[in-house]
Protein backbone atom coordinates (compact mmCIF):
# COMPACT_ATOMS: atom_id res chain seq x y z
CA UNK A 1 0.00 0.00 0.00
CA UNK A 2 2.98 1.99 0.10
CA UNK A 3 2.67 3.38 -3.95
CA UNK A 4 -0.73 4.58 -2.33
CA UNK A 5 0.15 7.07 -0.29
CA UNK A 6 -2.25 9.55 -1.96
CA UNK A 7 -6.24 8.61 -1.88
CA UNK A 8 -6.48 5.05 -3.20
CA UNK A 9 -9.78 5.50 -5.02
CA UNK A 10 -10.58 1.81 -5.92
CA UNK A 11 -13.79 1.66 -7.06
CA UNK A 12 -14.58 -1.81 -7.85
CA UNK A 13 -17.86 -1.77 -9.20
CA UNK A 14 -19.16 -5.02 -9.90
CA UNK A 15 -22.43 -4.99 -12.10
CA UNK A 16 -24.35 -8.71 -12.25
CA UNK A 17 -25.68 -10.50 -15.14
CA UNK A 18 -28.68 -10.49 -13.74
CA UNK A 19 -30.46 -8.09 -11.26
CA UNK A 20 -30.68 -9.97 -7.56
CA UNK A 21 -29.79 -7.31 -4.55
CA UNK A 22 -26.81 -5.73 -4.33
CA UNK A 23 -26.14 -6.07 -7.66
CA UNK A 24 -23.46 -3.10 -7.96
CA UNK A 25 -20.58 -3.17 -5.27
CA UNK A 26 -18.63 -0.21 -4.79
CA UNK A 27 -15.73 -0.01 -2.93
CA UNK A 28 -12.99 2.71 -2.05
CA UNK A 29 -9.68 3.38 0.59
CA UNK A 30 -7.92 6.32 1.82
CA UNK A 31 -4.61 5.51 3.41
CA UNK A 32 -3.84 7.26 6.73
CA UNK A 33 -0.57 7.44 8.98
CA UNK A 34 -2.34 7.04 12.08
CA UNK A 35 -3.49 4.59 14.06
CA UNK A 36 -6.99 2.97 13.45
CA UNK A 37 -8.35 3.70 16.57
CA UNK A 38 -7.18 7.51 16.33
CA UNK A 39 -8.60 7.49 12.53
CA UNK A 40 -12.00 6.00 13.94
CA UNK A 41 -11.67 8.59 17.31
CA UNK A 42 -12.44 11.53 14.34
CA UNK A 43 -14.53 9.83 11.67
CA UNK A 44 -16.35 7.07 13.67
CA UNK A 45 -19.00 8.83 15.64
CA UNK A 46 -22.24 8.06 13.85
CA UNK A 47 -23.14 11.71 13.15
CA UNK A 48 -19.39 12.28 12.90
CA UNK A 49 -19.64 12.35 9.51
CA UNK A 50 -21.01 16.14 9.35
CA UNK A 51 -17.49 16.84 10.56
CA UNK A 52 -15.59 15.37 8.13
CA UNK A 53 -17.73 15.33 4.75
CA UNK A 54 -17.73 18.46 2.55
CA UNK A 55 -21.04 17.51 1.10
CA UNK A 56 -22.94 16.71 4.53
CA UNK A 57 -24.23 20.37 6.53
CA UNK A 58 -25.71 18.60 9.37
CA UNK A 59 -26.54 15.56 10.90
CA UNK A 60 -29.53 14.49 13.41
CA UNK A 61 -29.82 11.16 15.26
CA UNK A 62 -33.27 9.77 15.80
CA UNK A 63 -34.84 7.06 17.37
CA UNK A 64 -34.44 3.72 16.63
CA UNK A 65 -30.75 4.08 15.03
CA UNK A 66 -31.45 6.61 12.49
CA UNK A 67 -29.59 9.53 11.45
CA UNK A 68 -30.68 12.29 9.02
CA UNK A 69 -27.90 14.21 6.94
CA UNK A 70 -28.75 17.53 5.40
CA UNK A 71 -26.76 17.76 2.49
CA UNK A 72 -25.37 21.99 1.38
CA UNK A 73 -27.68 21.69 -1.45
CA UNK A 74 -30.83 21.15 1.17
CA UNK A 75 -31.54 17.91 -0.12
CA UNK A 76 -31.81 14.80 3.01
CA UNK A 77 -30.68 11.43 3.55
CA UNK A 78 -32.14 9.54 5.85
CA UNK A 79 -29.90 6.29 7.23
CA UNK A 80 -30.14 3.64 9.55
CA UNK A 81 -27.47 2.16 11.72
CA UNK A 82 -27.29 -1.76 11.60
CA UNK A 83 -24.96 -2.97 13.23
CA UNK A 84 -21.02 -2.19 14.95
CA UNK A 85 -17.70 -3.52 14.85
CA UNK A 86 -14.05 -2.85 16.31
CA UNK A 87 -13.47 0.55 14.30
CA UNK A 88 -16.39 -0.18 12.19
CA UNK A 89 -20.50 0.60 11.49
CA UNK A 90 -22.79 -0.98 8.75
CA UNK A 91 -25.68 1.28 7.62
CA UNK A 92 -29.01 1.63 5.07
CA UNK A 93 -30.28 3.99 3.62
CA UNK A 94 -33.81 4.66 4.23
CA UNK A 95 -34.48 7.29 2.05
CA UNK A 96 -32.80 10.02 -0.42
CA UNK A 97 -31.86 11.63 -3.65
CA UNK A 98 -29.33 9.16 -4.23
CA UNK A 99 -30.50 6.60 -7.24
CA UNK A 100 -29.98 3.92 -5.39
CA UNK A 101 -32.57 1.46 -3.58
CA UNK A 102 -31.30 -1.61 -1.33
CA UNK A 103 -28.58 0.20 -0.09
CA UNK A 104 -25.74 -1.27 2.39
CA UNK A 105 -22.33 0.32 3.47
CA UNK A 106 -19.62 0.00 5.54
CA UNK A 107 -17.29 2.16 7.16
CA UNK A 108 -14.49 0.65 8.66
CA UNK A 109 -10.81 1.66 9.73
CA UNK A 110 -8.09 -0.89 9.67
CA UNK A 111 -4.81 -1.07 10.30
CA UNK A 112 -2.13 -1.99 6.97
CA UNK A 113 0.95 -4.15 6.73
CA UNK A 114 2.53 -0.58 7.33
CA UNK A 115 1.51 -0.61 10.68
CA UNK A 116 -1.00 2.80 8.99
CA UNK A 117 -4.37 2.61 9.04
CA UNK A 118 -6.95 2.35 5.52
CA UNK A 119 -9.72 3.45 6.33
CA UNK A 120 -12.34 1.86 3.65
CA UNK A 121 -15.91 2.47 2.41
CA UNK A 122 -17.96 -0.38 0.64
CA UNK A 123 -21.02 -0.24 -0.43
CA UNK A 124 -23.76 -2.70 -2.13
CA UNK A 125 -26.82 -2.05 -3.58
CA UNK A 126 -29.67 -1.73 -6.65
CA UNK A 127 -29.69 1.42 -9.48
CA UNK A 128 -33.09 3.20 -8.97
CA UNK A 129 -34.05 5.35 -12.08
CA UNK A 130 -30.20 5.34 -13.26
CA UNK A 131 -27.98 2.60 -15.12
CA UNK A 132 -25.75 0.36 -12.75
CA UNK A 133 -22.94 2.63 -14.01
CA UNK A 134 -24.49 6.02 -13.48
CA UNK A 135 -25.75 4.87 -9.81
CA UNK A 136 -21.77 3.98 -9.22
CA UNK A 137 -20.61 6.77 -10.47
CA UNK A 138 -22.73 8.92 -8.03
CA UNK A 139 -21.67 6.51 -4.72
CA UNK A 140 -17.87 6.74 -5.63
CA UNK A 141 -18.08 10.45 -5.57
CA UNK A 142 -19.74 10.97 -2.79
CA UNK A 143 -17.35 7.75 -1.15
CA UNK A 144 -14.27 10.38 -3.08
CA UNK A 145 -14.93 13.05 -1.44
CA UNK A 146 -15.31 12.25 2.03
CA UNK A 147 -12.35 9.73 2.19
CA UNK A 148 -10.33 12.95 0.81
CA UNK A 149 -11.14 15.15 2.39
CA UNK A 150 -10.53 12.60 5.89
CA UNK A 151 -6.76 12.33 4.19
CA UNK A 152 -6.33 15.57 3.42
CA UNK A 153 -7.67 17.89 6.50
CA UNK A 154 -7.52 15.16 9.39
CA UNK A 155 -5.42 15.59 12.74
CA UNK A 156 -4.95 12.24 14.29
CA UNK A 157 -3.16 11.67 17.79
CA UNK A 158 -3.06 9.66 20.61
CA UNK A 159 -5.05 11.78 22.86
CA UNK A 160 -8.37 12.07 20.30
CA UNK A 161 -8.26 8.25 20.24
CA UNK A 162 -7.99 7.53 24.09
CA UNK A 163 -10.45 10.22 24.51
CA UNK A 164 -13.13 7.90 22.23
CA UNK A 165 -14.22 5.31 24.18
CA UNK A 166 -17.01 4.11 21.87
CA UNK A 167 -16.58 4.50 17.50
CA UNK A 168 -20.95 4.78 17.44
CA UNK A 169 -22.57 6.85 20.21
CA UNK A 170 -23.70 5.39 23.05
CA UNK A 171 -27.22 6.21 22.52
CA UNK A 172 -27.20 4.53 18.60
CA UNK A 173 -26.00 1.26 20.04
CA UNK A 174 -28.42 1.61 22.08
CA UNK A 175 -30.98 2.05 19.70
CA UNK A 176 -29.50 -0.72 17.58
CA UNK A 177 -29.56 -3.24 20.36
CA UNK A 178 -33.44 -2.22 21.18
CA UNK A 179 -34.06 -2.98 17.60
CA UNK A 180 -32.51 -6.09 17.97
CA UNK A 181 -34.81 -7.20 20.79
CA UNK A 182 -38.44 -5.91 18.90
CA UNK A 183 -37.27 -7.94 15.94
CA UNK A 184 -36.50 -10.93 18.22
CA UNK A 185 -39.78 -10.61 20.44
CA UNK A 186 -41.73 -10.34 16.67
CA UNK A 187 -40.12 -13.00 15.51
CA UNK A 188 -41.23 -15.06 18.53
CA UNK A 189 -44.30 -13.91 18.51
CA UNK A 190 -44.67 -15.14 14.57
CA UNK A 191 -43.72 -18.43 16.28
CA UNK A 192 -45.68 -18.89 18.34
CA UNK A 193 -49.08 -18.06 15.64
CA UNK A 194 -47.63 -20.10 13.48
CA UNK A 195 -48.18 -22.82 16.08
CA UNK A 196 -51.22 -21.80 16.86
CA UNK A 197 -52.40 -21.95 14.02
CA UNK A 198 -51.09 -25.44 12.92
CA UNK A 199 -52.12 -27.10 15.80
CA UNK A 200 -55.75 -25.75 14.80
CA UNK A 201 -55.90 -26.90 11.30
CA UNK A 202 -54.55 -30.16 13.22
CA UNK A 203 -57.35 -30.11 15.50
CA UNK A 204 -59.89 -29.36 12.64
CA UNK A 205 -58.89 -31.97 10.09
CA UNK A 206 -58.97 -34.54 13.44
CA UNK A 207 -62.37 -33.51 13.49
CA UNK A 208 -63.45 -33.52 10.00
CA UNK A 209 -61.98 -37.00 9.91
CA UNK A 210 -64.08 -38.20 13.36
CA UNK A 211 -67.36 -36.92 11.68
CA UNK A 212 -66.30 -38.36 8.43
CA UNK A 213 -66.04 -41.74 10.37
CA UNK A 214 -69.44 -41.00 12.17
CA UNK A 215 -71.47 -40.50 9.03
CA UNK A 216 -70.44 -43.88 7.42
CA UNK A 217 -71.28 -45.60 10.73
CA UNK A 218 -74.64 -44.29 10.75
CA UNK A 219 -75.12 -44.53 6.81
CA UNK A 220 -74.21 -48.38 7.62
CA UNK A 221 -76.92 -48.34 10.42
CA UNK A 222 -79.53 -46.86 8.37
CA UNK A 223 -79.14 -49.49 5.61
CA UNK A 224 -78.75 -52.56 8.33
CA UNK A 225 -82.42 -50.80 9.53
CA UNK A 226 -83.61 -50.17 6.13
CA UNK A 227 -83.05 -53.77 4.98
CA UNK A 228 -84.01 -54.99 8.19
CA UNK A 229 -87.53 -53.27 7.76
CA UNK A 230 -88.33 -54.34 4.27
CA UNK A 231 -86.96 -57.93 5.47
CA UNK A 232 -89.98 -57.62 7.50
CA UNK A 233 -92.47 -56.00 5.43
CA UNK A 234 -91.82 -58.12 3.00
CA UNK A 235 -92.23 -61.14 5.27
CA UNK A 236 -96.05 -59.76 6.87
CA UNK A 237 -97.45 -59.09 2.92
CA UNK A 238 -96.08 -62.62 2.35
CA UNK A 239 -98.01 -64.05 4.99
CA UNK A 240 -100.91 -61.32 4.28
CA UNK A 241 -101.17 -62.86 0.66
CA UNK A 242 -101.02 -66.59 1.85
CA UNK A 243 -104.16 -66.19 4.05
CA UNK A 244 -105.69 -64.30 1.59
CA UNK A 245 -105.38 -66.89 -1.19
CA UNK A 246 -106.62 -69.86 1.64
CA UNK A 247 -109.68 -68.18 1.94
């Protein structure tokens, strides 16, 4: 990584055949002499990224792990944070100008085989309204500029990184891990009516079958009875007819 010393823009955009999710991959690096957890001390906060992004104006956490960035044109992107790592957050974006639509990145910093730090963005995701190359185009520069402008303006030391004690506010992991727990409890919950319910179409076909079985034994009742009573009619007009013809 040593030729890279400048911004290593590697975009490696990967377009599919066909069109399953995440069809277009993007991925770029910036190269940092610092330390990973000093790079992630200044860029890792998950509205940190108003600080070090020329395009982003501000940035609002919400509930639930959300974050909306006001971009210096007005326009808004609306993100959600999925999970964290060591020096590392996965998002999706919720909503936005950007033509994109099943949207996943990564932010992570880690350290080189020159004891530096790259500090890499990655994203995956679907074109919406634009070709696979156009939607690209428009996540590399906005992954360009922000890794850049990281290289090219950021003060990294010892003291910023022992002052971080978290990379994501406490609050978003928070929010991330209360996420976690709704999905889980919904998820149980789906469970537990999908038992229900197949324990009831259990209990109805057991009974179908029961009143299946009860109507052929009384069918076979009624024709024992039915045969039984002409045996016998037929027997009395017999014997009706005999005394009839004696006299």
């Amino acid at each position: 990584m040593k030729a890279l010393s400048k911004l290593a823009a590697i975009a490696a955009v990967v377009i599919a055949a066909t069109a399953p999710a995440g069809a277009v991959e993007v991925r770029q690096v910036a190269e940092i002499k610092a330390a990973p957890a000093a790079v992630w001390a200044k860029v890792g906060g998950w509205c940190a990224i108003k600080d070090w992004h020329p395009a982003v104006a501000k940035c609002e956490e919400g509930r639930g792990g959300l974050r909306t960035l006001t971009l210096t044109d007005g326009a808004k992107i609306v993100e959600k944070l999925i999970k964290t790592g060591k020096n590392s957050y996965t998002y999706a974006i919720v909503s936005g100008p950007l033509p994109v639509k099943n949207y996943t990145a990564t932010l992570a910093a880690k350290p080189d085989s020159n004891g530096e730090t790259d500090l890499t963005w990655t994203a995956k995701f679907d074109a919406k309204g634009k070709s696979d190359s156009e939607a690209a185009a428009a996540i590399n520069g906005v992954f360009e500029a922000g890794l850049k402008n990281v290289k090219n303006t950021g003060k990294f030391d010892a003291a910023s990184a022992s002052a971080a004690t978290t990379a994501v506010p406490a609050a978003s992991a928070a929010a991330v891990a209360a996420d976690a727990a709704r999905m889980k409890a919904r998820d149980e919950r789906a469970k537990k009516l999908e038992l229900f319910k197949l324990k009831a179409l259990e209990k109805a076909a057991q009974a179908k079958e029961e009143f299946a079985k009860l109507r052929t034994e009384l069918l076979e009742k009624a024709k024992v009875a039915a045969a039984a009573a002409r045996a016998e009619y037929d027997k009395a007009k017999a014997a009706f007819e005999k005394a009839t013809t004696a006299h």
